[in-house]
Protein backbone atom coordinates (compact mmCIF):
# COMPACT_ATOMS: atom_id res chain seq x y z
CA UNK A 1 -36.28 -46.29 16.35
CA UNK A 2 -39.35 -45.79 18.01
CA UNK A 3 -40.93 -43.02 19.46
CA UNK A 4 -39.83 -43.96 23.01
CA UNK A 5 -35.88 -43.93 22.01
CA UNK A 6 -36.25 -40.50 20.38
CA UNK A 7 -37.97 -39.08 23.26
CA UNK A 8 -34.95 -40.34 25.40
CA UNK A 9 -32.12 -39.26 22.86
CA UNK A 10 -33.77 -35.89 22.37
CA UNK A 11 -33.44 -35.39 26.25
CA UNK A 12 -30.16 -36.60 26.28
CA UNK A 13 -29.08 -33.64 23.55
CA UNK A 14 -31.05 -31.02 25.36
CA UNK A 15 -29.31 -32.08 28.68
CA UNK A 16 -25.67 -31.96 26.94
CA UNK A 17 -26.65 -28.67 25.05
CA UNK A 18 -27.87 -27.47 28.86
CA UNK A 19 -24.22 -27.98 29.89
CA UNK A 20 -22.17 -26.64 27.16
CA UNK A 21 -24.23 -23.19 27.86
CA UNK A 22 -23.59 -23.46 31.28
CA UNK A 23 -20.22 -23.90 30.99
CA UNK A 24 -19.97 -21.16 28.34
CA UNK A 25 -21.39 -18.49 31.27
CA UNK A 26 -18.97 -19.59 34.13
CA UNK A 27 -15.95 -19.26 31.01
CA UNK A 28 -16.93 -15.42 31.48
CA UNK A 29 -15.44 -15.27 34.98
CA UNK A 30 -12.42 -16.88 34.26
CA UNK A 31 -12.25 -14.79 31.61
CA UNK A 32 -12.55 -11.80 33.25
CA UNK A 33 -10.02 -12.73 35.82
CA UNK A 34 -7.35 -13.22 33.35
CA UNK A 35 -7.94 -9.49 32.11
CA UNK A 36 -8.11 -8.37 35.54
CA UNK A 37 -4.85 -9.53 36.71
CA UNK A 38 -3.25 -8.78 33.37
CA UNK A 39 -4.16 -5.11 33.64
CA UNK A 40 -3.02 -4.96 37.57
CA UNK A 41 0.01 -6.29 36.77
CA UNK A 42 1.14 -5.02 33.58
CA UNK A 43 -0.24 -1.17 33.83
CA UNK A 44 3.31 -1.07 36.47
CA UNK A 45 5.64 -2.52 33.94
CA UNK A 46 6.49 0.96 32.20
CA UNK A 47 7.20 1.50 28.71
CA UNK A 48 8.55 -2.32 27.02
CA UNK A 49 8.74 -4.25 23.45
CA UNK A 50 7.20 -7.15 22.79
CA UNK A 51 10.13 -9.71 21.12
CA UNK A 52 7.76 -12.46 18.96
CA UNK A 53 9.26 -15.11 17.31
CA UNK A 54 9.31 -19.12 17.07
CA UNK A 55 9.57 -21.18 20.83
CA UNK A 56 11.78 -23.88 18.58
CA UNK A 57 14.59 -22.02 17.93
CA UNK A 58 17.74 -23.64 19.68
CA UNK A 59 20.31 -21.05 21.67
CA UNK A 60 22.93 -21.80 19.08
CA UNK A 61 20.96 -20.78 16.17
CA UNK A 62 21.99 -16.77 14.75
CA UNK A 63 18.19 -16.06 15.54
CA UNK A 64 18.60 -16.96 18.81
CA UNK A 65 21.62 -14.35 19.54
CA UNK A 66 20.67 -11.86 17.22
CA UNK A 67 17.62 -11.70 19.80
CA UNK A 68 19.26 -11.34 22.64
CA UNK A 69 21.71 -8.51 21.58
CA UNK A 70 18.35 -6.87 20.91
CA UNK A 71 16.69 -6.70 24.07
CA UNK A 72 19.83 -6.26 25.31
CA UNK A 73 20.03 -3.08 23.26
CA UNK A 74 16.26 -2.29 23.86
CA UNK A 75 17.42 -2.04 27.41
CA UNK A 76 20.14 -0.21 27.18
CA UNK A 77 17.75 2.89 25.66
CA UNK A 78 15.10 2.81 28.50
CA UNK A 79 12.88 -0.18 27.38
CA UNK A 80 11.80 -3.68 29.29
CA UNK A 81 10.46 -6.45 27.11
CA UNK A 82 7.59 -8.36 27.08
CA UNK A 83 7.55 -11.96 25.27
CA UNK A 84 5.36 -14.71 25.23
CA UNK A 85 7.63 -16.04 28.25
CA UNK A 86 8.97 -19.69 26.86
CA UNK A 87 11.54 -20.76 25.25
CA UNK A 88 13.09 -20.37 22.01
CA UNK A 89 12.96 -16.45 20.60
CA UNK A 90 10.90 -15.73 23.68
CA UNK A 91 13.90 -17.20 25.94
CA UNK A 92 16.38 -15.16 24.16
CA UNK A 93 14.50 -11.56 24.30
CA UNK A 94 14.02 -12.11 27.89
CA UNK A 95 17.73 -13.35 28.15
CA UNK A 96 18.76 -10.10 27.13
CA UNK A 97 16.55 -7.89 28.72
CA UNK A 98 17.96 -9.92 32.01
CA UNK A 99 21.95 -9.59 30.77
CA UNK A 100 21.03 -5.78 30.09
CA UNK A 101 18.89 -5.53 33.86
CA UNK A 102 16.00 -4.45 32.54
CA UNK A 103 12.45 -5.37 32.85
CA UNK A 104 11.80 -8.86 31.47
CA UNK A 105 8.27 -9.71 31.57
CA UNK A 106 6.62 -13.19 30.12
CA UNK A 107 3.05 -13.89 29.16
CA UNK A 108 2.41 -17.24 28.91
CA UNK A 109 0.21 -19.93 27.88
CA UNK A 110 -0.98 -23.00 28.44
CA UNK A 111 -0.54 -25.60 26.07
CA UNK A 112 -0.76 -29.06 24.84
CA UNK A 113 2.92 -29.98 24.47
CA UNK A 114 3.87 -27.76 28.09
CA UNK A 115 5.23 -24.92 27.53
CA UNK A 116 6.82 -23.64 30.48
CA UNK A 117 8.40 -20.16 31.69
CA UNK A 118 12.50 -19.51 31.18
CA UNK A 119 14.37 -18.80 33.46
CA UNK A 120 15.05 -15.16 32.42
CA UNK A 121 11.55 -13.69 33.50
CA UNK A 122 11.95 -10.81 36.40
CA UNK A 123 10.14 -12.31 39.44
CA UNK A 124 6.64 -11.54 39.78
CA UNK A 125 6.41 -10.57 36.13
CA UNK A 126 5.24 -13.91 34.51
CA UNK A 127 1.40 -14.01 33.79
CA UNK A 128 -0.08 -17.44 32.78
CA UNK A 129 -3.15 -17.57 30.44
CA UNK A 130 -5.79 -20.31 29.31
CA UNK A 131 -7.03 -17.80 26.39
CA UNK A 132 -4.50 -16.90 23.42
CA UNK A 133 -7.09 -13.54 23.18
CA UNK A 134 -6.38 -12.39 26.77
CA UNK A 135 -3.01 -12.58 26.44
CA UNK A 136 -2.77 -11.19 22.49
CA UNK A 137 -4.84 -8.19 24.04
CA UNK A 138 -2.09 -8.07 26.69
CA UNK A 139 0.55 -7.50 24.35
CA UNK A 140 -0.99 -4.96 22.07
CA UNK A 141 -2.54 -3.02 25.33
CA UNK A 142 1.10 -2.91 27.34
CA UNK A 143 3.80 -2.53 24.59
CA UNK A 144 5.19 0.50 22.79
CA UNK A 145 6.64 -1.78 19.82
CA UNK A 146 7.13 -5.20 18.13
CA UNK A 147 9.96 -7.22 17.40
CA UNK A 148 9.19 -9.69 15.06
CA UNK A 149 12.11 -12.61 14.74
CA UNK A 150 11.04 -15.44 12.30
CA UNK A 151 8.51 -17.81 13.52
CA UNK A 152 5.80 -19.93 12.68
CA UNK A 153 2.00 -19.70 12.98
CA UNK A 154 1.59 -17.77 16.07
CA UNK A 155 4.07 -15.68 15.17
CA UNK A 156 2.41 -14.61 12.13
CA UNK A 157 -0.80 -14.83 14.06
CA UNK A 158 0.38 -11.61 16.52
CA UNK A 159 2.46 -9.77 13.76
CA UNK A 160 -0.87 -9.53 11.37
CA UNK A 161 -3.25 -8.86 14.32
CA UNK A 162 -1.21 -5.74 15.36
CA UNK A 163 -0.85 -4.62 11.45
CA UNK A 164 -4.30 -4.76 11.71
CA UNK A 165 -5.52 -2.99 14.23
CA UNK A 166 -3.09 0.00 13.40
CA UNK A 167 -4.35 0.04 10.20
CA UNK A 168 -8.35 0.64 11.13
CA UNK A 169 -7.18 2.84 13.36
CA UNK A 170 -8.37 0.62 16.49
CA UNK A 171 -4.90 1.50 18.40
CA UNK A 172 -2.39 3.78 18.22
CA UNK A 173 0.22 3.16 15.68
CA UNK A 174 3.60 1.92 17.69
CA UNK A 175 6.68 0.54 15.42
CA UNK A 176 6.78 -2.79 14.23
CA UNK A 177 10.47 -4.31 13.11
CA UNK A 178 10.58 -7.32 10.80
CA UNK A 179 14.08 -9.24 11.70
CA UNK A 180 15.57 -10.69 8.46
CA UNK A 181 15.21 -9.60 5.43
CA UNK A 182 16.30 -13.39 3.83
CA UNK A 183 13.43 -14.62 6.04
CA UNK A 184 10.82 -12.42 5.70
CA UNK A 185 11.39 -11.39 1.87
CA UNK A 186 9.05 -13.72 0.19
CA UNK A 187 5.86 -13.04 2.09
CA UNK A 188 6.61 -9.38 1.58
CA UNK A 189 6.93 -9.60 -2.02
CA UNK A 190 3.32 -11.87 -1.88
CA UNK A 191 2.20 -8.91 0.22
CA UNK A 192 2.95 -6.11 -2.69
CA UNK A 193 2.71 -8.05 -5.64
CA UNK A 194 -0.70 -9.90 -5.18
CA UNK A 195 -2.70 -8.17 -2.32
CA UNK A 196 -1.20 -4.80 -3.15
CA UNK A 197 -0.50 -4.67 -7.13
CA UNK A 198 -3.29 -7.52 -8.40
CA UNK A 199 -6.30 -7.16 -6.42
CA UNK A 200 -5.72 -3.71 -4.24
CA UNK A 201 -6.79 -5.28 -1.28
CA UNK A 202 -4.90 -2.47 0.64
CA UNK A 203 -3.25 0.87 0.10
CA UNK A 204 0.56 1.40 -0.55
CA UNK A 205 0.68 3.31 2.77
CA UNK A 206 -0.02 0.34 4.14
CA UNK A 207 3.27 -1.16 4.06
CA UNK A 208 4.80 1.29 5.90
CA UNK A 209 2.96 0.33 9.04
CA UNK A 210 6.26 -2.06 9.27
CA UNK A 211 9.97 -1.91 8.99
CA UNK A 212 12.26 -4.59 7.52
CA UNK A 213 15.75 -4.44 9.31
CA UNK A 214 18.73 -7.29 9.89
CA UNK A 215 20.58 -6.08 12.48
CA UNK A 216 20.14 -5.22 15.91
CA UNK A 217 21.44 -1.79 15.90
CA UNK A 218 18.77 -0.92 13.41
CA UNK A 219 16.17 -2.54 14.96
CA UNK A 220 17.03 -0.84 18.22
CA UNK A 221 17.49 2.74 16.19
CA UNK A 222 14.01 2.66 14.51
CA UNK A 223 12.71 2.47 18.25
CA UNK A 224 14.34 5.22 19.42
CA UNK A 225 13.83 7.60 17.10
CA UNK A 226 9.87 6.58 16.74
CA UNK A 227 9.81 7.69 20.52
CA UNK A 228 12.05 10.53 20.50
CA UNK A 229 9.30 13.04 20.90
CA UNK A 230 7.19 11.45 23.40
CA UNK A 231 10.43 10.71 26.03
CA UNK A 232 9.26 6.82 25.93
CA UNK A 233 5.61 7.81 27.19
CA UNK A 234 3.71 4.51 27.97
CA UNK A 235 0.51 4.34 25.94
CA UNK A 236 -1.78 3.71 28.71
C-alpha cells in the first residue's frame, strides 16, 4: 500500500467516524422526545400493573387465560394495566383490563419481526418506542406492581431490572408476583442454592423482594393488601 492509499483510507475512517458521532448527538433528541411524551402521557394514567410475559403465547394456551382473569381482577380492585402492548401475555393483560373497563395502556416497541399493538389498548394510551431503555424506564417510573407470566428473554430482562433497582434502593419497593410456580421453580432454586447458599452473592432478604403465586386470586390479593395503607397512591 503506499503512502498515497493510506492517506486516502485514513480520511475515509475519520469521515465515517465523523458521522457515527454525529449521529450519536442528534440520537439525544429523539431520545429525549420519547421520555417527554412518555411522562405527559403516562403521569394521567393513575395507579396500574405492569402484566410481563412472552408475545408467543397463543390465546388458547392456560397462560394466556390465567392472564386475563388477572387484569381482569386487577381491575376489579381499582388498578389499570400497563403491558408491553403486543400480543401474546401482553394481549391477554390488556384483554382483561378491557373485559373488566379499566385502564389498558400499551408500551410498545419497534422491532425486527413487527410487532404491532392489540386490539385491547384504551385509545390514546399506546406509546411506541425505538429504545427498549425509554420504555423499561416507563414501566418501572408509572407502575405500582409487576406481574410476571412466563416468558422468554425480555421477560427476564424487565423482571431482574426491577429486582434490581428495589434492591439498591434506587426505587421504591412495589410488589412483584411470579405466575407459576411449575414454571418459575427451577431458576428459583438456581437463585437460592448457587447465588444465595454457594457464593453469597446476595442476602436471604433478598428473595423476598418477590412473590411466587399460581392463581389469580392470589396474585390479585398480594396487591391489595401491599397497598392497603396507602389507598392505591400512585408513586409519582
Amino acid at each position: 500500500m503506499t503512502n498515497e492509499d493510506r492517506r486516502i483510507r485514513e480520511k475515509l475512517k475519520q469521515k465515517t467516524w465523523n458521522e457515527i458521532k454525529t449521529n450519536d448527538s442528534w440520537a439525544i433528541f429523539k431520545i429525549m422526545s420519547e421520555f417527554v411524551e412518555g411522562y405527559e402521557r403516562l403521569s394521567k394514567i393513575g395507579p396500574c400493573v405492569s402484566i410481563f410475559g412472552s408475545a408467543r403465547t397463543k390465546p388458547d394456551h392456560a397462560n394466556y387465560k390465567l392472564s386475563e382473569e388477572i387484569a381482569y381482577k386487577l381491575t376489579q380492585n381499582g388498578f389499570g394495566v400497563v403491558t408491553g402492548g403486543g400480543p401474546g401475555i401482553m394481549e391477554a393483560g390488556n384483554k382483561g383490563a378491557f373485559r373488566g373497563k379499566g385502564v389498558s395502556v400499551g408500551l410498545n416497541i419497534e422491532l425486527p419481526f413487527e410487532q404491532h399493538d392489540n386490539p385491547y389498548i384504551d385509545p390514546g394510551k399506546s406509546l411506541d418506542f425505538d429504545y427498549f431503555f425509554v420504555r423499561k424506564v416507563m414501566f418501572m417510573k408509572y407502575s405500582q406492581g409487576f406481574v410476571v407470566m412466563p416468558g422468554g428473554f425480555g421477560t427476564m430482562d424487565e423482571l431482574f431490572e426491577a429486582i434490581t433497582l428495589i434492591q439498591t434502593k434506587k426505587i421504591g419497593r412495589f410488589p412483584i408476583v411470579l405466575v407459576n410456580r411449575k414454571f418459575w421453580s427451577g431458576l428459583l432454586d438456581w437463585i437460592k442454592q448457587t447465588i444465595l447458599e454457594e457464593n453469597g452473592n446476595i442476602k436471604e432478604e433478598d428473595l423476598n423482594l418477590f412473590r411466587l403465586v399460581d392463581t389469580a386470586d392470589e396474585a390479585v390479593e398480594h396487591f391489595v393488601k401491599f397497598y392497603a395503607k396507602y389507598n392505591l397512591a400512585p408513586n409519582f
